[in-house]
Every structure is written in C-alpha cells, then in structure tokens.
C-alpha atoms as a PDB file:
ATOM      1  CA  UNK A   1       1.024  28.299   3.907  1.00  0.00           C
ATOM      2  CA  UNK A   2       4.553  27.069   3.667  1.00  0.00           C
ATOM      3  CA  UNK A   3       5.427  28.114   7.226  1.00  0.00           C
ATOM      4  CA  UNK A   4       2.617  26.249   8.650  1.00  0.00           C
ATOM      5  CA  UNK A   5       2.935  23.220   6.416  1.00  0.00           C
ATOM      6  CA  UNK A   6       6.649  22.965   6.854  1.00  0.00           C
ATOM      7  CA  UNK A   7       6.344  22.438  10.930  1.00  0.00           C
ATOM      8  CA  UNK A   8       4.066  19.058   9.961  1.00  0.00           C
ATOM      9  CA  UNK A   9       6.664  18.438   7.430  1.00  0.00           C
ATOM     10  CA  UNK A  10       9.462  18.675   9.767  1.00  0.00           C
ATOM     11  CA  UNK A  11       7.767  17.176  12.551  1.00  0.00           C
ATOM     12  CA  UNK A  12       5.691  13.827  11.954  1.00  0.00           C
ATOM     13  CA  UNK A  13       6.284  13.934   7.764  1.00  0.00           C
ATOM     14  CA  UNK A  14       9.884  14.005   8.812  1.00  0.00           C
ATOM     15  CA  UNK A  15       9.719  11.064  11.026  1.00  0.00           C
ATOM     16  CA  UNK A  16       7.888   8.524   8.263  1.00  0.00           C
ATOM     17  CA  UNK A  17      10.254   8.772   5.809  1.00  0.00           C
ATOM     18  CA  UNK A  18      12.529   6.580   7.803  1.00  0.00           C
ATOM     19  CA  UNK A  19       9.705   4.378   8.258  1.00  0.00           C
ATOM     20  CA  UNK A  20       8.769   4.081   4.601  1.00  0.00           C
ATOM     21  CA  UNK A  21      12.645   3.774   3.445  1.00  0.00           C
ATOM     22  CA  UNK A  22      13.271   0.670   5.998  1.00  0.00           C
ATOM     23  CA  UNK A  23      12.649  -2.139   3.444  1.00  0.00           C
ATOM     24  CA  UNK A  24      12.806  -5.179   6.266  1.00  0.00           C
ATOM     25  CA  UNK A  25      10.268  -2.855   8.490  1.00  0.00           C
ATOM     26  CA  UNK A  26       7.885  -2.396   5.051  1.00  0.00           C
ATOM     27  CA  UNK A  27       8.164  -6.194   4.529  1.00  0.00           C
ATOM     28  CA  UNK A  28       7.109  -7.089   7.729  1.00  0.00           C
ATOM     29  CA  UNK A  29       4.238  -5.218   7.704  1.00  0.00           C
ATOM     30  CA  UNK A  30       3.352  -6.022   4.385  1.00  0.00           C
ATOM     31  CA  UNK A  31       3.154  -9.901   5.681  1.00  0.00           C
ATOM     32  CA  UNK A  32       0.768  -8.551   8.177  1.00  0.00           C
ATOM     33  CA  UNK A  33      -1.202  -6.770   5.870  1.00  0.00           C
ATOM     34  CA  UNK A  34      -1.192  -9.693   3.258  1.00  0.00           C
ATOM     35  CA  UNK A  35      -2.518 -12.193   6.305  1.00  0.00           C
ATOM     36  CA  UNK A  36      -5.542  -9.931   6.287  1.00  0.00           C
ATOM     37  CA  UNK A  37      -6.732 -10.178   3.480  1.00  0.00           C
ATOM     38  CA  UNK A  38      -5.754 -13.692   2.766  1.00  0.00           C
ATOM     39  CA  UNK A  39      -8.548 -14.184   4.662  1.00  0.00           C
ATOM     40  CA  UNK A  40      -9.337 -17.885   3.484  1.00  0.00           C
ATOM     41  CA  UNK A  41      -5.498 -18.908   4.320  1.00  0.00           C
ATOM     42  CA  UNK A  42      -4.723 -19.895   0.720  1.00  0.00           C
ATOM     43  CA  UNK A  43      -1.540 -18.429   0.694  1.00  0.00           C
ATOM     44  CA  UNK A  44      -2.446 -16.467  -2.014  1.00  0.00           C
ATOM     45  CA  UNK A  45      -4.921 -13.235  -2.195  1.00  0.00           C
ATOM     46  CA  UNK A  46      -7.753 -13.763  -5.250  1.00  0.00           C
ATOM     47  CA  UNK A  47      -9.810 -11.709  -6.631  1.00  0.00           C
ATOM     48  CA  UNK A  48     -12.301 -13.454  -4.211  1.00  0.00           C
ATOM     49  CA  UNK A  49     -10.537 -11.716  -1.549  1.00  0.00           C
ATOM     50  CA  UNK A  50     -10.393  -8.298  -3.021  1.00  0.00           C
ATOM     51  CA  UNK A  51     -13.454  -7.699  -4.530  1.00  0.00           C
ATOM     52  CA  UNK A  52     -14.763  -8.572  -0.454  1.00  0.00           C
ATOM     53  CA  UNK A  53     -12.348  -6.324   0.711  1.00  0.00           C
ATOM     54  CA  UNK A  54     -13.574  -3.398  -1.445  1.00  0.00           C
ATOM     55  CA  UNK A  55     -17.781  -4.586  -0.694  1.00  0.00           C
ATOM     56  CA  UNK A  56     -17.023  -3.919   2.471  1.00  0.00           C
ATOM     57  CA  UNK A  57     -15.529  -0.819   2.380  1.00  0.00           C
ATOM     58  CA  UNK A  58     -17.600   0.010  -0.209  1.00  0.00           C
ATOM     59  CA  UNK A  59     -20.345  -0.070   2.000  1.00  0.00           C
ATOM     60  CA  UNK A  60     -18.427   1.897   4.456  1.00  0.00           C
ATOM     61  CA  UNK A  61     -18.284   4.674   2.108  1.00  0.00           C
ATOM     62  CA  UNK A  62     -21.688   4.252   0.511  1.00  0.00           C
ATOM     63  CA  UNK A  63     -20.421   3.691  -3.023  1.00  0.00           C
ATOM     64  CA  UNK A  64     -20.592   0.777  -5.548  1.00  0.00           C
ATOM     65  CA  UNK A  65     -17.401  -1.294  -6.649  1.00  0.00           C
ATOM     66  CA  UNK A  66     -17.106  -1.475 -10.346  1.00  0.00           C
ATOM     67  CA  UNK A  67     -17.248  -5.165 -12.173  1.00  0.00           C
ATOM     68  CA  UNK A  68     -13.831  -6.224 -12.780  1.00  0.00           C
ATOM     69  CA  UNK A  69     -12.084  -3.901 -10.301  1.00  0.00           C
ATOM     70  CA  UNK A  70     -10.418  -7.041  -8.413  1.00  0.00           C
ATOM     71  CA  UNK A  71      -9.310  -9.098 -11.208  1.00  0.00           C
ATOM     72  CA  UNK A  72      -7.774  -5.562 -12.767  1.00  0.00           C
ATOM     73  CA  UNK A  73      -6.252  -5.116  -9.332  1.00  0.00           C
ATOM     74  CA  UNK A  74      -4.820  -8.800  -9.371  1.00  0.00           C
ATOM     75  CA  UNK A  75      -3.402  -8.329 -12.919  1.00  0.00           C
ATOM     76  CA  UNK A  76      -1.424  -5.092 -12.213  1.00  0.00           C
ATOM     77  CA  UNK A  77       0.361  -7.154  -9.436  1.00  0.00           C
ATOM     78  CA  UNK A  78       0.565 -10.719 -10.367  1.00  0.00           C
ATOM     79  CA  UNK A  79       3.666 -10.673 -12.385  1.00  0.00           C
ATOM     80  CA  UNK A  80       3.450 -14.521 -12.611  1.00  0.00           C
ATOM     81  CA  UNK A  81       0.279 -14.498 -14.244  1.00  0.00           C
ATOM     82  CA  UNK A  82      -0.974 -17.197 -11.872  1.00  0.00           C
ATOM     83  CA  UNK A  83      -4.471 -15.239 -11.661  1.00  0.00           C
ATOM     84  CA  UNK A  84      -3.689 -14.336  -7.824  1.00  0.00           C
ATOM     85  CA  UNK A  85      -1.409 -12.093  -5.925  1.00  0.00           C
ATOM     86  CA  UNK A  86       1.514 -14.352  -3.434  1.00  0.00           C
ATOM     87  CA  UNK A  87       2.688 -13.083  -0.780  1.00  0.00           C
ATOM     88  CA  UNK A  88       5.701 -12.246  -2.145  1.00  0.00           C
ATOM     89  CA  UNK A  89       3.972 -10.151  -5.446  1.00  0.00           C
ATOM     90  CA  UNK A  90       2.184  -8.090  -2.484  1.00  0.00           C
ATOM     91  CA  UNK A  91       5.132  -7.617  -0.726  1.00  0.00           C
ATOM     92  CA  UNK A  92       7.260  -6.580  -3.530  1.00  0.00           C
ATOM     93  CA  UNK A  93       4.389  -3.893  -4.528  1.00  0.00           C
ATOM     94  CA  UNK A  94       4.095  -2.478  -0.971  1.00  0.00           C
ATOM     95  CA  UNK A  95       8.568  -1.800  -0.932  1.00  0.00           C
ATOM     96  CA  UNK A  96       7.988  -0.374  -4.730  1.00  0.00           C
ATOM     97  CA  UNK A  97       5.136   1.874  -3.062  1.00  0.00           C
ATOM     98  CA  UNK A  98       6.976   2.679   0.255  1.00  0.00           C
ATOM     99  CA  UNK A  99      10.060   3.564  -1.716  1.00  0.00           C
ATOM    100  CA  UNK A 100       8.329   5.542  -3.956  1.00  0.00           C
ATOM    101  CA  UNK A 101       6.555   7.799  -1.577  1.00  0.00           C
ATOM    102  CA  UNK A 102       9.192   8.074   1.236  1.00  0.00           C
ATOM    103  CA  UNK A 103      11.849   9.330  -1.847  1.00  0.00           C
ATOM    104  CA  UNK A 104       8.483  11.800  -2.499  1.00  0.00           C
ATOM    105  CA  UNK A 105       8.537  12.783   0.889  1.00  0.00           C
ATOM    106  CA  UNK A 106      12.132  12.940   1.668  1.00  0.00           C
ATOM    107  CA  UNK A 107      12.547  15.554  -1.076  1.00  0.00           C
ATOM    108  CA  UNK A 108       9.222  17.625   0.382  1.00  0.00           C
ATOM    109  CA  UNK A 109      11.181  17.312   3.716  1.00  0.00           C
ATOM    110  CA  UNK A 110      14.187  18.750   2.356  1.00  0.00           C
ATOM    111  CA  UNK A 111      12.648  21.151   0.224  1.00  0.00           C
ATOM    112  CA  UNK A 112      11.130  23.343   3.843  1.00  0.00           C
ATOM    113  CA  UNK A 113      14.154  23.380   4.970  1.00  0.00           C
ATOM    114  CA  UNK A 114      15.522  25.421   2.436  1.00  0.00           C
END
C-alpha cells in the first residue's frame, strides 16, 4: 500500500505543498473564493450567504442543512464579533487552513521517502 501511495505522494501530493505553503498565492485565491460567495457584494459574507451556499449544495448531495449551521459557521470565524465574516476573517482562516494541511502534507511527503 505504501509503495503505491508513495508515487501519488511524491508526484502530485508533492507538488501542492508548495502551493498550500505560498501565503500571497493562498490569499489571492482566498479573495476569489470570498467574491463568490459574497454574492450580494456587501463586502462581507452573512449567514445569508452561507446557509445559500450550503441549500444549494445541499441539494446537490440530497441532504438537509441543519438550523443554525451558518450562523455557527460565521461565529467560528468572525473574530470581531460583527455577526459576519470580512474578507479579511476569511482570508486569515483559509492561510491558517492552507498552513495547516500543507505542514500535514509536507511531513506525509517526507515520511515515503524514508
């Protein structure tokens, strides 16, 4: 299992952690990302705009989105407490989460090649 998983590893797992550890390359897509779902153009993403996010890929998937879910998504993020998520809250939580899984990676990456 190793053998086989260590080529993907290597290969295209080995190539993303430069991706995920390139903080100005994270933050612009982040801003991308955030544009998307500010889908009203506040400047800010509400719970508005995540609980339609997750309806429609909710429906997608065929399940139902729990009551709640957005606001509790908005509170683990906005560290203001301004009841929505700015731009820069979003991006800040999308480096912390790049960061965290390209150090996660890097030492899978380094572990096949042992």
């Amino acid at each position: 299992f190793m053998s086989y998983c260590g080529g993907c590893f290597k290969g295209i797992c080995g190539k993303l952690v430069p991706l995920l550890l390139d903080k100005p390359k994270v933050r612009a897509a982040c801003r991308e990302l955030f544009k998307k779902v500010d889908i009203d153009n506040t400047g800010t993403i509400t719970a508005k705009n995540i609980e339609d996010l997750l309806n429609k890929l909710a429906g997608k998937f065929r399940f139902k989105v729990p009551a709640g879910a957005a606001q509790m998504a908005i509170n683990a993020v906005d560290q203001t407490k301004s009841g929505d998520i700015s731009e820069e809250e979003f991006c800040q939580m999308g480096e912390r989460f790049c960061e965290f899984c390209g150090q996660k990676l890097q030492v899978a990456v380094e572990a096949t090649k042992k």
